[in-house]
N, C-alpha and C. Protein backbone atom coordinates (compact mmCIF):
# COMPACT_ATOMS: atom_id res chain seq x y z
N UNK A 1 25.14 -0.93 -14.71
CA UNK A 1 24.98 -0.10 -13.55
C UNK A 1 23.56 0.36 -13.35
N UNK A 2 22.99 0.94 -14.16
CA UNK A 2 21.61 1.34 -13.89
C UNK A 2 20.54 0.80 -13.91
N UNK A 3 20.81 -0.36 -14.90
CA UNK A 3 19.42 -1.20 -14.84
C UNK A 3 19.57 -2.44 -14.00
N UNK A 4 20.87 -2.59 -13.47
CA UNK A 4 21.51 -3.57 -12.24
C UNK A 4 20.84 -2.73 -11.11
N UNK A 5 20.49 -1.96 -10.62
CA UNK A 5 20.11 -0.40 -9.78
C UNK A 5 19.11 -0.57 -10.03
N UNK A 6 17.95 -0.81 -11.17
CA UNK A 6 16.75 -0.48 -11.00
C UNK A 6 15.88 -1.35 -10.58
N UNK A 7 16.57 -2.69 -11.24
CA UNK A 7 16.19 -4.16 -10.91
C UNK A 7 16.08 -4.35 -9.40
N UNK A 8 17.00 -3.82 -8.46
CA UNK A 8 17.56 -3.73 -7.35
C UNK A 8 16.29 -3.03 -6.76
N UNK A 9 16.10 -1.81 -6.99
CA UNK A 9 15.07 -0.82 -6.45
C UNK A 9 13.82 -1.75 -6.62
N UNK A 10 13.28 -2.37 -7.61
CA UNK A 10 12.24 -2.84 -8.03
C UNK A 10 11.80 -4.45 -6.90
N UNK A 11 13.09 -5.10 -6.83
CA UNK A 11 13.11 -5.84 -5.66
C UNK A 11 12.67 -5.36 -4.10
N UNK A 12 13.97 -4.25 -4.47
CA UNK A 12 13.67 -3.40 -2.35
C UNK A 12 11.86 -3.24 -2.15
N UNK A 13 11.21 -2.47 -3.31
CA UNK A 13 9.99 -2.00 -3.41
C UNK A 13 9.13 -3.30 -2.93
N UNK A 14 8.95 -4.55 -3.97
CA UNK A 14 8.51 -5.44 -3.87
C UNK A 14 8.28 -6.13 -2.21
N UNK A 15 9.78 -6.45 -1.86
CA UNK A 15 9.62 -6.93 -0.48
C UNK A 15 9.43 -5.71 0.76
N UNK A 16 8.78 -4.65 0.31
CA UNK A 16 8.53 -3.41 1.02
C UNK A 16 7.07 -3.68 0.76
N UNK A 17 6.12 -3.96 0.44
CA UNK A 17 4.90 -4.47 -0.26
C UNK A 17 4.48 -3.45 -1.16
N UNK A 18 5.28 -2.84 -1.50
CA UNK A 18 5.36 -1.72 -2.83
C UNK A 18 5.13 -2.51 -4.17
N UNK A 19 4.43 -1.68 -4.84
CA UNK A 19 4.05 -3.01 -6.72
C UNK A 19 4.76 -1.91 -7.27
N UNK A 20 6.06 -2.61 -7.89
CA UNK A 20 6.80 -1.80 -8.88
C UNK A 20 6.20 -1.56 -10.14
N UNK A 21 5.83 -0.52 -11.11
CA UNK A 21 5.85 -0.51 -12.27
C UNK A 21 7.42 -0.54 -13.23
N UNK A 22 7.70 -1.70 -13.30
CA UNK A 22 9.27 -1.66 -14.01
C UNK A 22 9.20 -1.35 -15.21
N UNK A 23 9.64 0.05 -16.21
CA UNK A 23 9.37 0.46 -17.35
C UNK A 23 10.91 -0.22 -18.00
N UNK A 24 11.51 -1.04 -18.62
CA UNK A 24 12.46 -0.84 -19.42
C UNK A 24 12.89 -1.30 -21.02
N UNK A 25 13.77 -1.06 -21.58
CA UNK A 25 13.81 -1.11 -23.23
C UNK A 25 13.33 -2.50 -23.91
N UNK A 26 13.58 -3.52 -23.10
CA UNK A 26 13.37 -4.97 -23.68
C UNK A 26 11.91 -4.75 -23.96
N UNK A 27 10.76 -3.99 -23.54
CA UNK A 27 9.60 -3.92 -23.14
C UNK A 27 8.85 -3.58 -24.66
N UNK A 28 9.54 -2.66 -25.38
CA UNK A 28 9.65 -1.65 -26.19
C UNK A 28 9.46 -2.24 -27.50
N UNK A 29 10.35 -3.28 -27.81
CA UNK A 29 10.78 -3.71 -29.34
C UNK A 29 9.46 -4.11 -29.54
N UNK A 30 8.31 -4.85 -28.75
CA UNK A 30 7.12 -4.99 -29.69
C UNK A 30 5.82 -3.92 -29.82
N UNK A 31 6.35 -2.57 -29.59
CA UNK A 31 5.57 -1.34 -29.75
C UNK A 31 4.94 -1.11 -30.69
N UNK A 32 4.42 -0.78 -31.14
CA UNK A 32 4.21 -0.07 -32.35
C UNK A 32 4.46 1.30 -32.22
N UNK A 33 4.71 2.12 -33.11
CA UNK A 33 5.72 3.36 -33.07
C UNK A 33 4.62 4.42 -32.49
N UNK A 34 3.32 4.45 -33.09
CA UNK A 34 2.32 5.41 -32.13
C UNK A 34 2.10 5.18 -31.09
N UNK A 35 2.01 4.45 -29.96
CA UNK A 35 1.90 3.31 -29.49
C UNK A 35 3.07 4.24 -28.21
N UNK A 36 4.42 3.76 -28.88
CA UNK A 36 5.60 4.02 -28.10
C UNK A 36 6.11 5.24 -28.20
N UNK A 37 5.41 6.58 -28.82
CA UNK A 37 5.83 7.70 -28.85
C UNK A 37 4.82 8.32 -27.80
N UNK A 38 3.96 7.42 -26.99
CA UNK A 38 3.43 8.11 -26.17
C UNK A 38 3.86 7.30 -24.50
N UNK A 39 4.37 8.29 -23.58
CA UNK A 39 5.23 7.67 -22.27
C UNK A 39 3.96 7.32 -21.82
N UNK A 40 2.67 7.29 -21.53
CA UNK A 40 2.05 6.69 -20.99
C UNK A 40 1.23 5.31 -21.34
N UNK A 41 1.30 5.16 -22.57
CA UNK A 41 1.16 3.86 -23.48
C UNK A 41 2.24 2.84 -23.34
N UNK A 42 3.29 3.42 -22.96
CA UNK A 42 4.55 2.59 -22.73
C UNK A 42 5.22 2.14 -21.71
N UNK A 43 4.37 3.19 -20.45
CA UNK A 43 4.37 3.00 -18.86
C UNK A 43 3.44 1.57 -18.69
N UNK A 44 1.91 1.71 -19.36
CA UNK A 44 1.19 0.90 -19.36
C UNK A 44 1.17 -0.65 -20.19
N UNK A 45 2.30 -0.38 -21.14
CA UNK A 45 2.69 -1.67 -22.04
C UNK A 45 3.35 -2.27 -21.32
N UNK A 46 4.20 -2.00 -19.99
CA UNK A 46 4.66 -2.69 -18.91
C UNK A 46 4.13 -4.03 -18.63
N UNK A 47 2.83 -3.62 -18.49
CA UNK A 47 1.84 -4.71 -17.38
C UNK A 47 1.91 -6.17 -18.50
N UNK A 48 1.92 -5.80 -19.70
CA UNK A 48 1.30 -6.50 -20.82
C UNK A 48 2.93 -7.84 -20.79
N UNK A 49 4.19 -6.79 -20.65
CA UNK A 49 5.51 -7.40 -20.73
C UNK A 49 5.49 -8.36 -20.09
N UNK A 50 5.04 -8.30 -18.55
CA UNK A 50 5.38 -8.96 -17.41
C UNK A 50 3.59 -9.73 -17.32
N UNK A 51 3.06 -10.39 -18.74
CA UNK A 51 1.61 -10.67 -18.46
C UNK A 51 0.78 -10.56 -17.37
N UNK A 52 0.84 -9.25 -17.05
CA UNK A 52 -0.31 -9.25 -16.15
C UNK A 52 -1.49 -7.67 -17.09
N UNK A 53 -1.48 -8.03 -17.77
CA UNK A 53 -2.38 -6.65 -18.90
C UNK A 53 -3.19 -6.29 -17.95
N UNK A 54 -3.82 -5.13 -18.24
CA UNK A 54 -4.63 -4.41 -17.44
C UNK A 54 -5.33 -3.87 -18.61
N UNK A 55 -6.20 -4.38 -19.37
CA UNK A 55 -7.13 -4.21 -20.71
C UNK A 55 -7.84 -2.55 -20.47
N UNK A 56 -8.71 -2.55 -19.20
CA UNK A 56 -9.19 -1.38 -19.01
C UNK A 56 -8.61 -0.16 -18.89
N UNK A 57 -7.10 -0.19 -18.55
CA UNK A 57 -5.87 1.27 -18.42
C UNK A 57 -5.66 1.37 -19.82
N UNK A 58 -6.42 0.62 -21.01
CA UNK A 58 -6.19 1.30 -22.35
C UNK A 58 -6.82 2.24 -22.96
N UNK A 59 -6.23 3.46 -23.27
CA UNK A 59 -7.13 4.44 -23.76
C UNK A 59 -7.32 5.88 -22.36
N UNK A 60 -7.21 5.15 -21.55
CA UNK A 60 -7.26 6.24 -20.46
C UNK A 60 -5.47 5.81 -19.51
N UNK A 61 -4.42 5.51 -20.31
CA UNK A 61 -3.69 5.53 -19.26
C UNK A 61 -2.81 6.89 -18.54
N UNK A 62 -2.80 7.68 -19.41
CA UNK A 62 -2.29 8.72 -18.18
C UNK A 62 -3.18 9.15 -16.81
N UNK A 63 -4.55 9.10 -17.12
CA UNK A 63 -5.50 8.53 -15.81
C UNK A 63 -5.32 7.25 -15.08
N UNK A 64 -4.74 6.82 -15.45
CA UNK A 64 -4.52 4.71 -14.89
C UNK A 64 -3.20 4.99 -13.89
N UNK A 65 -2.64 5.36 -14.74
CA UNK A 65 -1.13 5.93 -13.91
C UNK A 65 -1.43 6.93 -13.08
N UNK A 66 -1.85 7.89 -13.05
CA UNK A 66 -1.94 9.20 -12.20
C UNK A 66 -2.67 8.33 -10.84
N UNK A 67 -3.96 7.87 -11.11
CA UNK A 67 -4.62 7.70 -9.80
C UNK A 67 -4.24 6.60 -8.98
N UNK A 68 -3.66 5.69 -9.76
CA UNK A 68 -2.49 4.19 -9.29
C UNK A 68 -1.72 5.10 -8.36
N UNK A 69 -0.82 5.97 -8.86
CA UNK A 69 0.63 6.16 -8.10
C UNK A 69 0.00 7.49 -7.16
N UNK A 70 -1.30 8.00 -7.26
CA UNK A 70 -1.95 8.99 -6.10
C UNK A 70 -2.37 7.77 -4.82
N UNK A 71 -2.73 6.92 -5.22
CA UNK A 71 -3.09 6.39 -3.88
C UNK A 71 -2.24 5.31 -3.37
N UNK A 72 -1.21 5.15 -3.93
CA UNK A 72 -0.16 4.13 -3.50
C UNK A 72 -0.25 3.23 -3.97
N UNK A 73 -0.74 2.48 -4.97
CA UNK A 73 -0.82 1.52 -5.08
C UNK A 73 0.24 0.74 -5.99
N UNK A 74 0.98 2.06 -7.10
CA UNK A 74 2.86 1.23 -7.44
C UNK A 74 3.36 2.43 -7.04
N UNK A 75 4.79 1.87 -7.73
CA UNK A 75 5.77 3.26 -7.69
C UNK A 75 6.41 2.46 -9.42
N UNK A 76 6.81 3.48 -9.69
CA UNK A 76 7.56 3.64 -11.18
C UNK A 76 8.85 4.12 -11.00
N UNK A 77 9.68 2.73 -11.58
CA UNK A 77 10.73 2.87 -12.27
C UNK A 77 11.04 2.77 -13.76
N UNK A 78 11.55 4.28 -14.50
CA UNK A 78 11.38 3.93 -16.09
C UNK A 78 12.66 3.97 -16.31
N UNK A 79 13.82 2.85 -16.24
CA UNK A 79 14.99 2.50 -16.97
C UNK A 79 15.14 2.67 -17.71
N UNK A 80 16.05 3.57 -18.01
CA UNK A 80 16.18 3.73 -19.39
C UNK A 80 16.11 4.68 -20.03
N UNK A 81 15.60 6.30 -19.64
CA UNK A 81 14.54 6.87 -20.35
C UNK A 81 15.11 7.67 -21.55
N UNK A 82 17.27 7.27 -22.14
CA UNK A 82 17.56 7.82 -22.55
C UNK A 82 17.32 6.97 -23.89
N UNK A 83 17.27 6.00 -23.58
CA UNK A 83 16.98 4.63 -24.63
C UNK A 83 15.47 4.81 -25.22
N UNK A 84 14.29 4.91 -24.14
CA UNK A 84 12.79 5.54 -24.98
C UNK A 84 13.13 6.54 -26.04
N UNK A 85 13.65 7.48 -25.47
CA UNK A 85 14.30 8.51 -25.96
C UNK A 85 14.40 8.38 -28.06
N UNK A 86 15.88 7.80 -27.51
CA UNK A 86 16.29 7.34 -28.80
C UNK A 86 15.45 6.60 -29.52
N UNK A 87 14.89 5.80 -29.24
CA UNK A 87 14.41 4.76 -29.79
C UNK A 87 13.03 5.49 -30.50
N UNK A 88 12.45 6.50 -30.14
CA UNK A 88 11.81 7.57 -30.99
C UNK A 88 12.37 8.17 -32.19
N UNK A 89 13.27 8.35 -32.23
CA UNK A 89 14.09 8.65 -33.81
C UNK A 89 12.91 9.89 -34.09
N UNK A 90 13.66 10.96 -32.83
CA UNK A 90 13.22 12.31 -32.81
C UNK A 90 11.36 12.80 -32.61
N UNK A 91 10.77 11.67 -32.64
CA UNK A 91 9.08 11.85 -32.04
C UNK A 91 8.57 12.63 -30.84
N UNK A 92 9.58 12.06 -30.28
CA UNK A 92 9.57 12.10 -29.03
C UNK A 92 11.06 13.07 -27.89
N UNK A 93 10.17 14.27 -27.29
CA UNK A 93 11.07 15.48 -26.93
C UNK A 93 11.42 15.23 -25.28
N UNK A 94 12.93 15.01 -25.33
CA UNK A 94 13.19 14.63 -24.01
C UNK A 94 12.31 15.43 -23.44
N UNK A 95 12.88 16.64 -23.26
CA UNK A 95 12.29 17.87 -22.17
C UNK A 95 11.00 17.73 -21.69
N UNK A 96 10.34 17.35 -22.70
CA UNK A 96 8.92 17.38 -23.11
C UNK A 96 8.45 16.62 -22.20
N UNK A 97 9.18 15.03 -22.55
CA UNK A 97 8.43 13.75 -21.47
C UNK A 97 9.01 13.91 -20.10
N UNK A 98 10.11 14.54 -19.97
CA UNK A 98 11.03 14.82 -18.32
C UNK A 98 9.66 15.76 -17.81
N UNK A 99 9.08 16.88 -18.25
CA UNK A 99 8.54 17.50 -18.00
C UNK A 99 7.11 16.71 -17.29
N UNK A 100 6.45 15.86 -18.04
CA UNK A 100 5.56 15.30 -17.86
C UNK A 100 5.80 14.34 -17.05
N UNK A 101 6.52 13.60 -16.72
CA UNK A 101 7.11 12.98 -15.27
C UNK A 101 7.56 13.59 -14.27
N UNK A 102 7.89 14.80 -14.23
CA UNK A 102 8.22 15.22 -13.14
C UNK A 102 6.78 16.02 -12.54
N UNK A 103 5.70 16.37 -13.91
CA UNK A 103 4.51 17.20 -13.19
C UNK A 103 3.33 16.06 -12.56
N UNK A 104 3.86 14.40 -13.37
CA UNK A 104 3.09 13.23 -12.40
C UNK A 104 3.60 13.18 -11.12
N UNK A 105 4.61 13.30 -11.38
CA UNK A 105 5.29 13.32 -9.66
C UNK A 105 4.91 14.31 -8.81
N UNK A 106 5.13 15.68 -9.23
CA UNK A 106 3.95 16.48 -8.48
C UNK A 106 2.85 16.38 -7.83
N UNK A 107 1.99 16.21 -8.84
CA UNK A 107 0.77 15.63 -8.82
C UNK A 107 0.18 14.76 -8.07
N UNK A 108 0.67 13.84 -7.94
CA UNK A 108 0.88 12.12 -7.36
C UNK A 108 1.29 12.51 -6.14
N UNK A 109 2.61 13.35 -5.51
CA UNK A 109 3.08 13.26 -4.67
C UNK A 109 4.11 11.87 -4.44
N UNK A 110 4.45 11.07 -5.35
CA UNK A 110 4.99 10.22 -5.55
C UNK A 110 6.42 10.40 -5.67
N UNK A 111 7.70 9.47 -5.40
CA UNK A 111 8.58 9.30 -5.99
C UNK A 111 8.82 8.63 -7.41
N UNK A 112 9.62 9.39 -8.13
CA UNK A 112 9.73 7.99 -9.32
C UNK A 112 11.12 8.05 -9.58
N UNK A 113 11.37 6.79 -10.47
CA UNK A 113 13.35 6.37 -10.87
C UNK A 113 13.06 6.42 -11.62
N UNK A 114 14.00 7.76 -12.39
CA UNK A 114 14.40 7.86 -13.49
C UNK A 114 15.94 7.02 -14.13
N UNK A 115 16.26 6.34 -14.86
CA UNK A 115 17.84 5.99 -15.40
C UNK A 115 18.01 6.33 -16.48
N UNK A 116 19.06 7.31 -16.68
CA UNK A 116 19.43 7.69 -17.88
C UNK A 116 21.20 7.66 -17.94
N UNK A 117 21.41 7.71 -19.15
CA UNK A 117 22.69 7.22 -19.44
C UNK A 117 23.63 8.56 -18.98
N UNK A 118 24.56 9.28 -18.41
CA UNK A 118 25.32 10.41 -17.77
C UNK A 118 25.14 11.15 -19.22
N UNK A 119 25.80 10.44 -20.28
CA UNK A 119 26.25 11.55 -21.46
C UNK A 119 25.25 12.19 -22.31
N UNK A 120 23.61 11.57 -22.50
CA UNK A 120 22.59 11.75 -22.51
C UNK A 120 21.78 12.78 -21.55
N UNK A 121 22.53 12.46 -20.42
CA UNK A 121 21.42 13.37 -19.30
C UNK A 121 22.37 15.06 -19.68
N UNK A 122 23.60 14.66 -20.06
CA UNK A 122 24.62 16.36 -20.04
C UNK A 122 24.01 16.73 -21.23
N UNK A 123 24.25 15.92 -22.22
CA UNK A 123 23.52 16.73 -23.81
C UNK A 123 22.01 17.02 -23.95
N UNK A 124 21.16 16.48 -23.30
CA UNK A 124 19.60 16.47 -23.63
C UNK A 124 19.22 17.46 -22.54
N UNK A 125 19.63 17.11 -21.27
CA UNK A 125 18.64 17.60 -19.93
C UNK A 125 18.68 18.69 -19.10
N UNK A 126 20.61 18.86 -19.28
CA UNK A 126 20.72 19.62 -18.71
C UNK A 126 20.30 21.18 -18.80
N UNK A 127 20.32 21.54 -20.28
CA UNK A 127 19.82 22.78 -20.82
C UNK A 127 18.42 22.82 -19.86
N UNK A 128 17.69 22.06 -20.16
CA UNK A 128 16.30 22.21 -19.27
C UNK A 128 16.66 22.76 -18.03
N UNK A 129 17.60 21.85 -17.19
CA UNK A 129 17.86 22.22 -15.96
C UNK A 129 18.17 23.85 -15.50
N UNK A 130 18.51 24.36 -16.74
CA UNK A 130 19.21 25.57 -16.32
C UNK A 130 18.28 26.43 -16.59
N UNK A 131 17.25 26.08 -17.44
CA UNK A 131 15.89 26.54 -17.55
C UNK A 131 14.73 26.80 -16.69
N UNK A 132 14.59 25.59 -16.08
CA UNK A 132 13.64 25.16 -15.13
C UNK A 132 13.84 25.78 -13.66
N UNK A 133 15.25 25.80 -13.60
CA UNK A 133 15.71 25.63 -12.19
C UNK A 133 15.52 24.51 -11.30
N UNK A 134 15.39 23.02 -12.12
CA UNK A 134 15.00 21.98 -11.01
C UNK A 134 15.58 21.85 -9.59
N UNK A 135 16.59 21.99 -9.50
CA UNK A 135 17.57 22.31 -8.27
C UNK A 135 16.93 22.72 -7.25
N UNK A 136 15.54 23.61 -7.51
CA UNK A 136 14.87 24.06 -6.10
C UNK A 136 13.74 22.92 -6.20
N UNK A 137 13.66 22.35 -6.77
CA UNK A 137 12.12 20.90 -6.49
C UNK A 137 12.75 20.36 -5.19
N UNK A 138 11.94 20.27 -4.73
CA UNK A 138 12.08 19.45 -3.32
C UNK A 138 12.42 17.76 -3.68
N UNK A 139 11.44 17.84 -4.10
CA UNK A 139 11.12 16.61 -4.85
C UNK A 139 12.36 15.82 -5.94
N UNK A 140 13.13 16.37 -6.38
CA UNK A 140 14.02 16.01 -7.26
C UNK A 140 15.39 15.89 -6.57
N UNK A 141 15.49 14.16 -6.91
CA UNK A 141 17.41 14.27 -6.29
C UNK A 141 17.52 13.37 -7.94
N UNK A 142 19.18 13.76 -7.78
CA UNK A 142 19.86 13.23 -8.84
C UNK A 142 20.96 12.34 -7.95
N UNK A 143 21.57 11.25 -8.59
CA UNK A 143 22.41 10.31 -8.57
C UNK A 143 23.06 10.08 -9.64
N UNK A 144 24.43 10.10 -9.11
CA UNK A 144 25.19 9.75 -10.35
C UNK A 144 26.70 8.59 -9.93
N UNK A 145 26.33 7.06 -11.22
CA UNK A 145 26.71 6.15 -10.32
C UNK A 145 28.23 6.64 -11.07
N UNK A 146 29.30 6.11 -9.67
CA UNK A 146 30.63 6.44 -10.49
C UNK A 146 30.78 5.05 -11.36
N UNK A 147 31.48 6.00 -12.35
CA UNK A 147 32.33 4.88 -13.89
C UNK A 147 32.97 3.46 -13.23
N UNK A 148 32.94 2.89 -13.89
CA UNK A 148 33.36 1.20 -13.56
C UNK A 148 34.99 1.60 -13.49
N UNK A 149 35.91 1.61 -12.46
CA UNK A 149 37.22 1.85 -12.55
C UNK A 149 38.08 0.40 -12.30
N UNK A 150 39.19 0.64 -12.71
CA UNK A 150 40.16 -0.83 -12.67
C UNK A 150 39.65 -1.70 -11.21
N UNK A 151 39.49 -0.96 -10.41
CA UNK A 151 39.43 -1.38 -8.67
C UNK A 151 38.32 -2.02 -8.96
N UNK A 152 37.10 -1.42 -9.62
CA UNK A 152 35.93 -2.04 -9.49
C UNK A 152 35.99 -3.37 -10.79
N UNK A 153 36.67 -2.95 -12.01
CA UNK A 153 36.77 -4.25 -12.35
C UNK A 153 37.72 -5.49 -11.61
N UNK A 154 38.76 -5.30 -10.77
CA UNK A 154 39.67 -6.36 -10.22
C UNK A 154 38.36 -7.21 -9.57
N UNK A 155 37.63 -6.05 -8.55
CA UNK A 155 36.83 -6.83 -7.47
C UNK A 155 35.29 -7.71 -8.42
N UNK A 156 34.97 -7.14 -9.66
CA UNK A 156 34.05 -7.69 -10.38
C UNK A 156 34.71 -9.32 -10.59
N UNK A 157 35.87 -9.24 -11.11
CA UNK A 157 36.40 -10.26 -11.61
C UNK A 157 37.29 -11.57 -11.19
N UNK A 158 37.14 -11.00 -9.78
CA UNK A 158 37.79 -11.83 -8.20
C UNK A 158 36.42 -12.70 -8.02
N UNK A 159 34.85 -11.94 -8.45
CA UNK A 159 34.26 -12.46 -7.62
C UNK A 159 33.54 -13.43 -8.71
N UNK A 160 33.86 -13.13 -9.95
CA UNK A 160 33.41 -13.88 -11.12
C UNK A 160 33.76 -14.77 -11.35
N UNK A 161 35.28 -14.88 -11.27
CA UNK A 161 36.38 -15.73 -11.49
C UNK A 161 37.17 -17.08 -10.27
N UNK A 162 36.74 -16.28 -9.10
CA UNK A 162 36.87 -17.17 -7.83
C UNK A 162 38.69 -16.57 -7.82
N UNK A 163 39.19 -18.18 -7.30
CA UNK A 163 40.58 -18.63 -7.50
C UNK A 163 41.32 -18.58 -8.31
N UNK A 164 40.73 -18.61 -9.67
CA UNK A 164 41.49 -18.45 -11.04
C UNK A 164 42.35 -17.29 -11.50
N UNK A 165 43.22 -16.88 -10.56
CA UNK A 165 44.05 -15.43 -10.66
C UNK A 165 44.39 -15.44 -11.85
N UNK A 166 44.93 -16.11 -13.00
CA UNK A 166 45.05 -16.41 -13.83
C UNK A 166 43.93 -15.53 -15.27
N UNK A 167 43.09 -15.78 -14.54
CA UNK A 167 41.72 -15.52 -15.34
C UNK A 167 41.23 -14.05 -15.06
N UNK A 168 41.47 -13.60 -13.78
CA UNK A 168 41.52 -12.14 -13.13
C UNK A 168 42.14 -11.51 -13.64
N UNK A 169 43.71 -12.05 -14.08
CA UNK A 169 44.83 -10.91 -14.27
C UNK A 169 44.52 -10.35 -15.67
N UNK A 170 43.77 -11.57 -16.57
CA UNK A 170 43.63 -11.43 -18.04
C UNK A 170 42.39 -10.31 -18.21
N UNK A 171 41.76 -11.00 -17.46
CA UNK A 171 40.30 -9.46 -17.71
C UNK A 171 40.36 -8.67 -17.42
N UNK A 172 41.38 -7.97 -15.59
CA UNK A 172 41.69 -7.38 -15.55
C UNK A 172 42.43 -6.57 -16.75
N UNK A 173 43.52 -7.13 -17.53
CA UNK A 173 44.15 -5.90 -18.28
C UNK A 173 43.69 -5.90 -19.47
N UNK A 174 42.91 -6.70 -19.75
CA UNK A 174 41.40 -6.33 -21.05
C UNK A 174 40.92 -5.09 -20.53
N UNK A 175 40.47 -5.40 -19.53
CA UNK A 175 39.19 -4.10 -18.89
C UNK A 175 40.79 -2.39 -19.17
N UNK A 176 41.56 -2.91 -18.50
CA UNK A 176 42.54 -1.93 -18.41
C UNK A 176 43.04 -1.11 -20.41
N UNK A 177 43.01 -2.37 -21.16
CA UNK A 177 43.09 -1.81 -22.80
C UNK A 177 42.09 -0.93 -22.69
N UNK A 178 40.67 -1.69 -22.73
CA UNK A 178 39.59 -0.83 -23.41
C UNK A 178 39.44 0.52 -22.88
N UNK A 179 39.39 0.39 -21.67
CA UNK A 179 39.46 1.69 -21.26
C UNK A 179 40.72 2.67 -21.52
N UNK A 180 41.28 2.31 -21.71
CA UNK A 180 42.60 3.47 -21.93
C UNK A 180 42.23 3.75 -23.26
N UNK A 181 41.40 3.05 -24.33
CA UNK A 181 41.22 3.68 -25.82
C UNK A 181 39.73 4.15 -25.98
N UNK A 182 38.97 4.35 -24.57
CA UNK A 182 38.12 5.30 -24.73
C UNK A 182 37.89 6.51 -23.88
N UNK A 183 37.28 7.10 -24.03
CA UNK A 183 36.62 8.07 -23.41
C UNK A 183 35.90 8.66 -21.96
N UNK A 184 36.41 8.90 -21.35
CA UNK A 184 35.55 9.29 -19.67
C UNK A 184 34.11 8.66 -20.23
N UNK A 185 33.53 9.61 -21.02
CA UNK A 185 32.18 9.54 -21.18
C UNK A 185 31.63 8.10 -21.49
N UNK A 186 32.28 8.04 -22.52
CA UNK A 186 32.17 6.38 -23.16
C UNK A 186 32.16 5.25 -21.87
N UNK A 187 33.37 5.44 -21.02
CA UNK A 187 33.24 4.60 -20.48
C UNK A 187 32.32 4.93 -18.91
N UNK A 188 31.67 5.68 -19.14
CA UNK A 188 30.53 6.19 -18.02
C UNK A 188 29.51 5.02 -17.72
């Protein structure tokens, strides 16, 4: 759902003549851990993913990013950001980096996509929220995609499967087990 969504956004942008910065986890595994405990080293390890490096945004990239997304020249989507998150093994303070993306966005005057996982955003973010009061940012909308339900798996699997009702009915009541032996959240 979300990184199907961001991929999506990153396209719309593109043929909008918008230059996406696409931040997501695949990007990550060849970090080095100092490296990837900093969101703007990891905004900028982007370019390197998708070979197009930008040698000179090293060392100054929270300047590389700030004056990029002040004059239009990308927009940022960071997929994922519950996965950066984790993938810090505690280095790295949600609040901390939400904070610092939302004061680039300020700053910038920019939009940015955030994706984070629902059960992640209730345990990590929300406390902030009630802190902050984000609710009055102008600037800040939230989205929240609904859970994959039987309806949406029949029609996933009509369109996967074609003609093969056969093959529908079976994934269908797969999809129908798993979910009955987990969790709202789980299956968010």
């Amino acid at each position: 759902g979300k990184t199907h969504m961001s991929k999506y956004l990153a396209v719309e942008l593109a043929n909008r003549k918008s230059i996406p910065i696409y931040v997501h986890s695949e990007q990550w595994t060849k970090m080095q851990g100092d490296d990837l405990s900093s969101i703007w080293k990891t905004i900028v390890a982007s370019f390197r993913y998708f070979e197009a490096p930008i040698g000179w945004a090293e060392g100054v990239e929270r300047d590389f990013i700030s004056v990029s997304l002040s004059l239009g020249i990308f927009r940022l989507i960071f997929d994922g950001f519950d996965e950066f998150i984790l993938w810090n093994r505690g280095t790295v303070d949600p609040r901390d980096s939400l904070q610092e993306l939302l004061k680039l966005a300020d700053d910038t005057g920019t939009t940015l996509c955030i994706t984070s996982r629902t059960s992640f955003w209730r345990s990590e973010i929300v406390e902030l929220d009630e802190e902050q009061d984000f609710s009055s940012k102008q600037n800040l909308y939230q989205f929240t995609i609904c859970p994959f339900d039987i309806n949406h798996a029949r029609n996933y699997f009509k369109k996967r499967f074609g003609e093969e009702d056969a093959q529908v009915e079976t994934a269908v009541s797969l999809f129908g087990r798993l979910k009955q032996d987990s969790s709202n959240d789980a299956m968010s």
